[in-house]
Protein backbone atom coordinates (compact mmCIF):
# COMPACT_ATOMS: atom_id res chain seq x y z
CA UNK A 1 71.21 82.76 3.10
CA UNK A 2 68.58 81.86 4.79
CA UNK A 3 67.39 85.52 6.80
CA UNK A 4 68.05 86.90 3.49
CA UNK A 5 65.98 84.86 1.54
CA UNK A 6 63.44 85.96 4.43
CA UNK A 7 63.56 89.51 4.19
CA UNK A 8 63.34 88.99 0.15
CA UNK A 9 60.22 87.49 0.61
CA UNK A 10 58.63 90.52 2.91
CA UNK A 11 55.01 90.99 1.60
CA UNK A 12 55.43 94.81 0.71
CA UNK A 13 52.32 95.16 -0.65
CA UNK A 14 50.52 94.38 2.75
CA UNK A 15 52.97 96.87 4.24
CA UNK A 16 52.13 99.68 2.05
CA UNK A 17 48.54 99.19 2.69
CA UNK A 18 48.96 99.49 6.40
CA UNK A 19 51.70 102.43 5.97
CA UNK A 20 48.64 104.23 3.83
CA UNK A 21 46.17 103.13 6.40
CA UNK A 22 48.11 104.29 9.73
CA UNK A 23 48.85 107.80 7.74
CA UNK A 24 45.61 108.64 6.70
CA UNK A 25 44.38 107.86 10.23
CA UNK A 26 46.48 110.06 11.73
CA UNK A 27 45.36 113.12 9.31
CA UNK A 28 41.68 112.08 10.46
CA UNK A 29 42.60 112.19 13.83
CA UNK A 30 44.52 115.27 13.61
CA UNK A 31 41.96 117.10 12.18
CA UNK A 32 39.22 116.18 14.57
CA UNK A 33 41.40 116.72 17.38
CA UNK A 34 41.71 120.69 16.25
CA UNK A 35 38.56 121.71 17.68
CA UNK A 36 38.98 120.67 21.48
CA UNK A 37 42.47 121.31 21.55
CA UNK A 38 43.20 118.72 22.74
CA UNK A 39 46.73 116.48 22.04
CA UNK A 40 45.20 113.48 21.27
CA UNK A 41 46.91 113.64 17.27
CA UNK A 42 50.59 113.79 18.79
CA UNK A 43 49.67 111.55 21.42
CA UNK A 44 49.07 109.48 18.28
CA UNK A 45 51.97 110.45 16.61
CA UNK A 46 54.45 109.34 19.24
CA UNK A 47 52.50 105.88 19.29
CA UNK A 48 52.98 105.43 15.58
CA UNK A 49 56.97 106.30 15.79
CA UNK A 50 56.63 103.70 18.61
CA UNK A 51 55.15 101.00 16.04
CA UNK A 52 58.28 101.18 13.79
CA UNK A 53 60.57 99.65 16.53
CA UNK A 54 57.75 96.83 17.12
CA UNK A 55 57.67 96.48 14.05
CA UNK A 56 61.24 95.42 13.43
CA UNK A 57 61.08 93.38 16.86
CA UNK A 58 58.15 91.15 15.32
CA UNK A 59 59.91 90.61 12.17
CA UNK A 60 63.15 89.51 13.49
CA UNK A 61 61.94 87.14 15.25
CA UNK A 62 62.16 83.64 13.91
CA UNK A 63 58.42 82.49 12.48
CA UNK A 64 58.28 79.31 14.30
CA UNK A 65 58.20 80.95 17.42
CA UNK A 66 54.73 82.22 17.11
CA UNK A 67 53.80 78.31 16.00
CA UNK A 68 55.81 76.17 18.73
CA UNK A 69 55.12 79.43 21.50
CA UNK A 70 51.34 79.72 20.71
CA UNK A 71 49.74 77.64 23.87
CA UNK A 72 52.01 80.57 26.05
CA UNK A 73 51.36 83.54 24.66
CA UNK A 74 47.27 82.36 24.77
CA UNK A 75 47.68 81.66 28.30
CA UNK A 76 49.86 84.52 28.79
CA UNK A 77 47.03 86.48 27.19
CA UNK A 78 44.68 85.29 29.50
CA UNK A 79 46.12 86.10 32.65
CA UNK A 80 46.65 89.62 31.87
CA UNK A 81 42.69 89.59 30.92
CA UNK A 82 41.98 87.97 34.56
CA UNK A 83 44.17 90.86 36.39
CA UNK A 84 41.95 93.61 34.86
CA UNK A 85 39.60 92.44 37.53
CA UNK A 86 42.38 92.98 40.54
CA UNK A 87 44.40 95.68 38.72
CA UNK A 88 42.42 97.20 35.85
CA UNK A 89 41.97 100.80 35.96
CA UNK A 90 38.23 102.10 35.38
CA UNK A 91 37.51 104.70 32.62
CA UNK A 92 33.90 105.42 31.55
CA UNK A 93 32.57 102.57 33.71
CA UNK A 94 34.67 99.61 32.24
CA UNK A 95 37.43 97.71 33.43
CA UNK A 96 39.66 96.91 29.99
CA UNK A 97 43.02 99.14 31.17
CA UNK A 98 46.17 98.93 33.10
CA UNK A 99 47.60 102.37 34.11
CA UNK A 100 51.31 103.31 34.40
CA UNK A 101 51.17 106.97 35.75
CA UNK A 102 49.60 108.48 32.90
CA UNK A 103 49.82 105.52 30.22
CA UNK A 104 47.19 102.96 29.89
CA UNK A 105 47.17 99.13 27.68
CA UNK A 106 44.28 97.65 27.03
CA UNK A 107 44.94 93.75 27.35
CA UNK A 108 42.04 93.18 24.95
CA UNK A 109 43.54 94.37 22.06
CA UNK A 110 46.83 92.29 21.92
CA UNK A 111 44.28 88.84 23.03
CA UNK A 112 42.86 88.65 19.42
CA UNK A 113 46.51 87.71 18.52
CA UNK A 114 47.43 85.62 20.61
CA UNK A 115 43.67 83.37 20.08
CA UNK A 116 44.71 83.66 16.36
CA UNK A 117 47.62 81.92 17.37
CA UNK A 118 46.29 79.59 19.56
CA UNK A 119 43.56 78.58 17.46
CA UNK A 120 46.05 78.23 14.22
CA UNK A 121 47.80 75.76 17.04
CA UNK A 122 44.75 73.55 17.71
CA UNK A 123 43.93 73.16 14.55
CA UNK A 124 47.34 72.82 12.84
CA UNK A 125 47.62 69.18 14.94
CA UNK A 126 47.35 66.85 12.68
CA UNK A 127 44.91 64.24 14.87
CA UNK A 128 42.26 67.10 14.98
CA UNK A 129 38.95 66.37 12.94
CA UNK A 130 36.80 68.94 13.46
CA UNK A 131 33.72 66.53 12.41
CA UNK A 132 33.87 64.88 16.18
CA UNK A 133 32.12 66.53 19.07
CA UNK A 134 34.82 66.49 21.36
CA UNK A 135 37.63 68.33 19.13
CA UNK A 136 34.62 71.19 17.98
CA UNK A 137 34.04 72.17 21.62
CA UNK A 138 37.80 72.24 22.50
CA UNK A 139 38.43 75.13 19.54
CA UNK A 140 35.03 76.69 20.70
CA UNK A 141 36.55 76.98 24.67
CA UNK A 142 39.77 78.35 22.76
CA UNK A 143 37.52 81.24 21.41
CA UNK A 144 35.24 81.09 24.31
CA UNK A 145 37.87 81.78 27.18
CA UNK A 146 38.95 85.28 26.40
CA UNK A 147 35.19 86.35 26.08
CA UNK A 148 34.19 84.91 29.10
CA UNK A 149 37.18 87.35 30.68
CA UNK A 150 36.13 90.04 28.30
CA UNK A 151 32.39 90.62 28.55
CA UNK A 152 32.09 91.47 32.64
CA UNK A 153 34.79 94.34 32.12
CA UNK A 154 32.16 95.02 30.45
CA UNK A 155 33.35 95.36 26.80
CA UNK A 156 30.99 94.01 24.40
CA UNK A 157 32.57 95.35 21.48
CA UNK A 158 35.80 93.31 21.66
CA UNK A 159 34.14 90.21 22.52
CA UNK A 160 31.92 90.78 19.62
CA UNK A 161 34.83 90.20 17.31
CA UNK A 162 35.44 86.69 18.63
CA UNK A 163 32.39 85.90 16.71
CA UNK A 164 34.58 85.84 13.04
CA UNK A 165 36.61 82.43 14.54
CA UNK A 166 33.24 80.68 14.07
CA UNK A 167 33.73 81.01 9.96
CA UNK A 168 36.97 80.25 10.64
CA UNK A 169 36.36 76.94 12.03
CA UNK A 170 33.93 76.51 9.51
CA UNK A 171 36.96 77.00 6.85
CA UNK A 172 38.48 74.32 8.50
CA UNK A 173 35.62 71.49 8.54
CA UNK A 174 33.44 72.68 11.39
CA UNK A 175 29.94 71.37 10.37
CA UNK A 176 27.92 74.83 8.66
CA UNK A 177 25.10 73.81 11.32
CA UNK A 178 26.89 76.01 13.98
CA UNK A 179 26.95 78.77 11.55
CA UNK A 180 23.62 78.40 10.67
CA UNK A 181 22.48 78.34 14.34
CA UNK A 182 24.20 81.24 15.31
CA UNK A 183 22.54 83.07 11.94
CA UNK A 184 19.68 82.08 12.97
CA UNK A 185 19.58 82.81 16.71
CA UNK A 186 20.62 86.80 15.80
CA UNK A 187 17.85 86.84 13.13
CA UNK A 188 15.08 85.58 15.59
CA UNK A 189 16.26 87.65 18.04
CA UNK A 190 15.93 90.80 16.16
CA UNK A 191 12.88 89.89 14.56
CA UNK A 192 11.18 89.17 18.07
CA UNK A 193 12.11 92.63 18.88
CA UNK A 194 10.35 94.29 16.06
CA UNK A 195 7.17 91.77 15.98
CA UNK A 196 5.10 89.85 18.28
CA UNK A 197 7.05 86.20 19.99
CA UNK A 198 3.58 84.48 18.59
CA UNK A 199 4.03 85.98 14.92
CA UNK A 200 7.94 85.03 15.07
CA UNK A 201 6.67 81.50 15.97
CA UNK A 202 3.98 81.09 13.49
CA UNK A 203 6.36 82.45 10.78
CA UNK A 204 8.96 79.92 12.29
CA UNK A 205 6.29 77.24 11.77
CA UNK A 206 5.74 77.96 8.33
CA UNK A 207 9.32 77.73 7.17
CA UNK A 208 9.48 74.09 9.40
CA UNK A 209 6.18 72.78 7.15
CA UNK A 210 7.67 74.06 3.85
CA UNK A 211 11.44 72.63 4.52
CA UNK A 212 9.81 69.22 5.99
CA UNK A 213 7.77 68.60 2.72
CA UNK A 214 9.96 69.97 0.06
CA UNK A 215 12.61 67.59 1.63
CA UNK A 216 12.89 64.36 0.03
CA UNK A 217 10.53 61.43 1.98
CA UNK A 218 13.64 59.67 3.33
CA UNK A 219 14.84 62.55 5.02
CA UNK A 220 11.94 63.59 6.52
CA UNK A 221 12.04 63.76 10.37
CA UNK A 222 9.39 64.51 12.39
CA UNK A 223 10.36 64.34 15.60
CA UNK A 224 13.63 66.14 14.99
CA UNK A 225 11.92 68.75 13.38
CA UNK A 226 9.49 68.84 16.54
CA UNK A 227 11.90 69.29 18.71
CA UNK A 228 13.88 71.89 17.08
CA UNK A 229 10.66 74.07 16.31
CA UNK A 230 10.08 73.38 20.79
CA UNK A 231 13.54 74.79 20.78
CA UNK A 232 12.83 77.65 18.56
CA UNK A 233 9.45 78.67 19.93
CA UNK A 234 11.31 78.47 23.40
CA UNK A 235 14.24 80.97 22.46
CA UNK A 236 11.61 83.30 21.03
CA UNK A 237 9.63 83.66 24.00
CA UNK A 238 12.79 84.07 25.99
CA UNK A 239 13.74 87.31 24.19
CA UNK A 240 11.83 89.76 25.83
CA UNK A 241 12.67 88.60 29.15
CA UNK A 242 16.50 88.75 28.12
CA UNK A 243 16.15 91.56 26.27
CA UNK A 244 14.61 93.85 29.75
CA UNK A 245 16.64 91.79 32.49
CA UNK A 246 20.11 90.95 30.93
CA UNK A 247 20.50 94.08 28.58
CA UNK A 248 21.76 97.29 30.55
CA UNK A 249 19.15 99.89 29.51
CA UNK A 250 21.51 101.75 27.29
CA UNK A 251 22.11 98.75 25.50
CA UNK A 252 18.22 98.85 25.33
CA UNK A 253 18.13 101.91 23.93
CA UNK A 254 20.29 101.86 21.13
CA UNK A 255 18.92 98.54 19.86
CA UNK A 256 15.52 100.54 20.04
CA UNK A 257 16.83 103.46 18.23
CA UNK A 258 18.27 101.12 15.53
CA UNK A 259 15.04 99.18 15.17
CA UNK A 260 13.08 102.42 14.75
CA UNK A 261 11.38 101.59 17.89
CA UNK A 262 12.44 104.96 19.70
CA UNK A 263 13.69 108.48 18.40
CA UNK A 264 16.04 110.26 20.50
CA UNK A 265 18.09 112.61 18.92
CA UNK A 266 19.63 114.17 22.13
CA UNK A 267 20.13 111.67 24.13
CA UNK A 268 21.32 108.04 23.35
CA UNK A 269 21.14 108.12 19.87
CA UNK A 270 22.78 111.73 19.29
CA UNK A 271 26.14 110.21 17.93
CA UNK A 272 25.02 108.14 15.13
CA UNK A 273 22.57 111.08 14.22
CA UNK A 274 25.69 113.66 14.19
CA UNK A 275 27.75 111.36 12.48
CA UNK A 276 25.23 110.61 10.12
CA UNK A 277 24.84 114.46 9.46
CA UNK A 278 28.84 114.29 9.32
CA UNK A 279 29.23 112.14 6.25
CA UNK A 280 25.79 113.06 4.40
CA UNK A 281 27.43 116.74 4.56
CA UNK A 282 30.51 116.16 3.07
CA UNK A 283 28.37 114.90 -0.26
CA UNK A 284 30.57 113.97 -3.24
CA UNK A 285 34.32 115.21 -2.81
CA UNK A 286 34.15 116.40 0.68
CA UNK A 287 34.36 119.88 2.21
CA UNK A 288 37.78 119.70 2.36
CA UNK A 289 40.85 118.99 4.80
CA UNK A 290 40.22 120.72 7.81
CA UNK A 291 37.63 121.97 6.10
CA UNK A 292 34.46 120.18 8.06
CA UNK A 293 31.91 122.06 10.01
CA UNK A 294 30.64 119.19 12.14
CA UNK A 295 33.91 117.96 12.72
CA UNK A 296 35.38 121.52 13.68
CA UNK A 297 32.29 122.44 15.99
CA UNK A 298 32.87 119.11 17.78
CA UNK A 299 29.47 117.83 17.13
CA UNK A 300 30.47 114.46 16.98
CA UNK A 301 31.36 112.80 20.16
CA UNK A 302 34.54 110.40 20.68
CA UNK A 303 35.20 111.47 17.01
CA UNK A 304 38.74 110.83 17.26
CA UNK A 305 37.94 107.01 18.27
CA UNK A 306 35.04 105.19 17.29
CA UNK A 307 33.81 107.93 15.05
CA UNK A 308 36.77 108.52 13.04
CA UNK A 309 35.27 107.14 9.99
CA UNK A 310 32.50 110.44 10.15
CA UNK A 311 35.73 113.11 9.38
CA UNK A 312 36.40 110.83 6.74
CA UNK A 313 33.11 111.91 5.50
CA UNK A 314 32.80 114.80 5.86
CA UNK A 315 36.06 116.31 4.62
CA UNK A 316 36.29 113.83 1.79
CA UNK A 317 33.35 112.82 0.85
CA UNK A 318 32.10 110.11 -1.23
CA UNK A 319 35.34 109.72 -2.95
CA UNK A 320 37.52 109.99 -0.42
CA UNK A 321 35.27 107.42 1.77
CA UNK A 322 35.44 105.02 -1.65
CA UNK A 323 39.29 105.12 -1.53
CA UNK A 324 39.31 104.29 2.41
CA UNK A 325 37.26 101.39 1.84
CA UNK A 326 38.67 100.15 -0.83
CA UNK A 327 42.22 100.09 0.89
CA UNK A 328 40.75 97.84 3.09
CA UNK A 329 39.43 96.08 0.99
CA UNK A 330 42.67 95.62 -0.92
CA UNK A 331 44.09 94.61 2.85
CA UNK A 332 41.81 91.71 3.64
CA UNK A 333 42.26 90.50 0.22
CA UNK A 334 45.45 90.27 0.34
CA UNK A 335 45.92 88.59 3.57
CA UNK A 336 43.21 85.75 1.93
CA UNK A 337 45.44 85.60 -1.10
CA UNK A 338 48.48 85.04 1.38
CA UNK A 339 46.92 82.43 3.55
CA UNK A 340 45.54 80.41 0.33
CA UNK A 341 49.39 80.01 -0.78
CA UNK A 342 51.00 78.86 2.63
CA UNK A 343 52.54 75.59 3.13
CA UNK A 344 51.73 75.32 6.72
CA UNK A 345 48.06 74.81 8.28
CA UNK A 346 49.08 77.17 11.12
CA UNK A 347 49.71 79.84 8.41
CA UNK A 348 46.89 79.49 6.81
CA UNK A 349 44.57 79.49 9.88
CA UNK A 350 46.27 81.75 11.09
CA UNK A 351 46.01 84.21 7.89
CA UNK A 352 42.26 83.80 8.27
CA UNK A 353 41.92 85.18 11.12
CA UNK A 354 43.99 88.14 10.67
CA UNK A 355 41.63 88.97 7.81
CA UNK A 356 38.76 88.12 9.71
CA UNK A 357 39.48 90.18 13.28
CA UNK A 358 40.43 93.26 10.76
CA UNK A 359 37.17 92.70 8.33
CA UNK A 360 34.66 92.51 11.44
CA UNK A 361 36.48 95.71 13.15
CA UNK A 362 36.13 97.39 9.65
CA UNK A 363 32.63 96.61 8.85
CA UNK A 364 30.84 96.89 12.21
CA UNK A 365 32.78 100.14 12.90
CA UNK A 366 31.60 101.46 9.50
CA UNK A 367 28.31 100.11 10.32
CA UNK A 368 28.28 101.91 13.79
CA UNK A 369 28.83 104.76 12.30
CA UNK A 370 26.74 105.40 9.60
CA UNK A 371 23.44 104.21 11.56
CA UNK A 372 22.97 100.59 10.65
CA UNK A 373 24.74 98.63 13.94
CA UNK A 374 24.21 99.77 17.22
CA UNK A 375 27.33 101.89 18.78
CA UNK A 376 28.83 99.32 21.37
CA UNK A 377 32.82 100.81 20.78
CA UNK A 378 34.50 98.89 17.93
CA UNK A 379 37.86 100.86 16.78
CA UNK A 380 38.37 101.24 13.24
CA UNK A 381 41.90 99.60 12.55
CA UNK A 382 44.85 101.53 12.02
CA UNK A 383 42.66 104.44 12.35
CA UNK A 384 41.24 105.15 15.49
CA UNK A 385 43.36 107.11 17.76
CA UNK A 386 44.92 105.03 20.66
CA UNK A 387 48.42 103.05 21.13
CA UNK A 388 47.05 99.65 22.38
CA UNK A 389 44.44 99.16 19.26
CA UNK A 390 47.77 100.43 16.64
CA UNK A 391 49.79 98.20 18.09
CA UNK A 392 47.43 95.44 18.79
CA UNK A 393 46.52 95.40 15.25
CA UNK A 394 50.35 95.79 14.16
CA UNK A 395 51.10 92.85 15.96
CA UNK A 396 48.42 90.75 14.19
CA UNK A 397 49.15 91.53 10.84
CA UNK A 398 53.03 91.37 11.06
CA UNK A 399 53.01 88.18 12.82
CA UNK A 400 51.44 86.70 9.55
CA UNK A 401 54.03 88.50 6.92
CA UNK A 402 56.51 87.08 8.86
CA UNK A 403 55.17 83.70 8.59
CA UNK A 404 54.44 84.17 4.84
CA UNK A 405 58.39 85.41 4.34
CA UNK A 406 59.24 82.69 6.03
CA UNK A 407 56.89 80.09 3.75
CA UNK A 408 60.23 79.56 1.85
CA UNK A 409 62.03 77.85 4.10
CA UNK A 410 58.90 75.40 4.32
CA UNK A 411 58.30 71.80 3.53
C-alpha cells in the first residue's frame, strides 16, 4: 500500500513540463546542429533515452535516502570535484571533465544536487538557528566548499549559481543583511566600473547622510555608520585594481563590452552580437523550423550549448520565445508551490533550491544571450545539448518529486 500510494502521488504536472522542456530542446538542438554536420542532436538523443532509465532509478528509490544519505553524497560530490585537478581532462582551457575514451562527465553538474541536499540536511536539524554566527557560517562553508573546488578549473559559470543558496538561507532565517551586502557589493562594483571610485564614494556618502538622519534619533549610529562608509570607500577603490589583476582579460573584455565601455563586434563580443541578430530576426512568429538563416549559416557560435536560446528566436520568434519562457516559468512555480506544502523542512529546503539552481540557469542564460549578462557559459536547462547538464538537472528535479510523492507517508 504504501509504494502505491507513492507512485499515486507522482507530481505529473512537473513531469510534463520537463518532458515538454527536454523535447523542445532537442528540436533546437537538432536544428542548429544541421549546418556543421555535425552529430551533436543524436549524440543528444541517445543521452535523453539514457535519462528515462535514471529516471526510474531515482524514483524507486526510497525518499529518505536522499535525507539520512545527504552528508555522503556532499562529500562524495566533493571528492570527485578535487580529482578534476589530478584526473580532469582539459577542453577549451578548463579543467571541469573526466574522459572515458570518447565520453566525458562533468562533476559540476551533478554537485548542485548533492549541496541541495546537504544544505536541506543542515538546516532540517532541529538545534540550527540561523540567527547565531556560528550556525550562518557553517551553511555558508556548505555552499562555499564546492566553489572553492569549482572556480580554479576555472568555471565561473557554475560557481555563479551557488549564489541562489544565499536567498535560500535567507528563506530560512538568515539575517537579510547578507543579502543586502552581497546586493550591494555587485552594484558598487559595477558602478565603479562605469564612473569614477571618488564619484561612487561621494554618491555612497550621500545615501549614508540621508539614511543616518531620516533614521529615528535612537537608532542613529555614528560610528557604525563611519565605519561601514571606511569599508565602503575601501572596496570601491579596490575595484580597479581587482578588476586589471584578478580578472583574466577576456573576462575584462566582456564586462567592457556589456558596460558599453568597448565595441568589438569581431572579436570578444561577436556571439552576443550574432545572437542578438538571431532572435531580433526571427521578429514575431519566427522564420520557421529549420527555417533560420543565422542559425543555418552557423553564425552563432556554441549555438547548440550556451546559445540555444538564439534558434529559439529566430525560428520562432516572439511567440514561440513567450511559450519557452513561460514553461519555465510554469516549472519553477510549481516546484515553489510543492515545497510550500511539504511536511518535512528537508523537503522544503530542499524544493527551494531546485527552483532556485533551475531559475538562475534560466535567467542568466537568457540574459547571456540576448546581451544584458556577460557570456561566462551557463547551460540553459533541459535544453542545452550535453548528457552531464540533462542528467544533472534530471537528477535535481526528480529527487524532489520523489520526496513530494512520498510527503504522504509523513508525520
Amino acid at each position: 500500500m504504501k509504494n502505491q500510494s507513492v507512485s499515486n502521488n507522482i507530481d505529473w504536472i512537473s513531469i510534463i513540463i520537463y518532458a515538454l522542456l527536454v523535447i523542445l530542446g532537442w528540436l533546437n538542438i537538432y536544428s542548429s546542429s544541421l549546418s556543421s554536420m555535425e552529430d551533436t542532436y543524436e549524440k543528444q538523443l541517445i543521452f535523453i533515452i539514457l535519462t528515462i532509465p535514471l529516471i526510474f532509478i531515482v524514483l524507486s528509490v526510497d525518499g529518505k535516502f536522499y535525507e539520512k544519505y545527504a552528508t555522503i553524497i556532499f562529500g562524495i560530490s566533493l571528492l570527485s570535484l578535487a580529482g578534476l585537478f589530478l584526473f580532469g581532462k582539459t577542453i577549451a582551457g578548463q579543467r571541469c571533465w573526466y574522459a572515458i575514451g570518447s565520453f566525458t562527465i562533468q562533476p559540476s553538474e551533478f554537485a548542485k544536487a548533492a549541496t541541495a541536499l546537504a544544505l536541506a540536511k543542515y538546516l532540517s536539524d532541529t538545534q540550527i538557528n540561523l540567527k547565531e554566527v556560528t550556525r550562518q557560517w557553517q551553511a555558508l562553508a556548505i555552499i562555499i566548499l564546492p566553489v572553492l573546488l569549482i572556480l580554479p578549473q576555472p568555471d565561473p559559470g557554475s560557481a555563479l549559481i551557488y549564489s541562489i543558496f544565499i536567498i535560500v538561507l535567507y528563506r530560512e532565517g538568515l539575517p537579510a543583511w547578507y543579502v543586502w551586502t552581497g546586493f550591494v557589493t555587485i552594484l558598487l562594483f559595477v558602478l565603479t566600473l562605469v564612473l569614477e571610485p571618488q564619484y561612487v564614494i561621494l554618491i555612497g556618502l550621500l545615501v549614508f547622510l540621508i539614511i543616518h538622519f531620516k533614521s529615528r534619533l535612537a537608532d542613529r549610529n555614528i560610528v557604525l555608520s563611519s565605519i561601514l562608509f571606511v569599508l565602503l570607500s575601501g572596496f570601491v577603490l579596490s575595484v580597479d585594481y581587482v578588476f586589471d589583476n584578478v580578472f583574466k582579460q577576456h573576462h575584462r573584455d566582456r564586462f567592457n563590452i556589456l558596460l558599453g565601455k568597448t565595441v568589438d563586434m569581431k572579436g570578444i563580443g561577436y556571439n552576443t552580437n550574432q545572437s542578438e541578430i538571431a532572435i531580433g530576426s526571427g521578429g514575431w512568429l519566427g522564420k520557421g523550423f529549420l527555417e533560420g538563416t543565422q542559425t543555418k549559416g552557423g553564425f552563432v557560435p556554441e549555438q547548440h550549448t550556451d546559445y540555444i536560446f538564439t534558434t529559439v528566436g529566430e525560428e520562432w520568434g516572439f511567440a514561440g520565445s513567450l511559450v519557452v519562457i513561460a514553461l519555465f516559468t510554469g516549472l519553477f512555480l510549481r516546484i515553489i508551490y510543492l515545497a510550500e506544502r511539504q511536511k518535512t523542512k528537508f523537503s522544503r529546503v530542499y524544493g527551494y533550491c531546485v527552483a532556485g539552481i533551475l531559475f538562475t540557469h534560466f535567467f542568466v542564460n537568457i540574459a547571456m544571450v540576448v546581451g544584458i549578462f556577460p557570456t561566462i557559459g551557463v547551460p540553459l536547462p533541459f535544453f542545452s545539448y550535453g548528457g552531464s547538464g540533462l542528467w544533472g538537472f534530471t537528477i535535481l528535479l526528480f529527487i524532489f518529486i520523489k520526496m513530494d510523492a512520498n510527503k504522504v507517508n509523513e508525520w
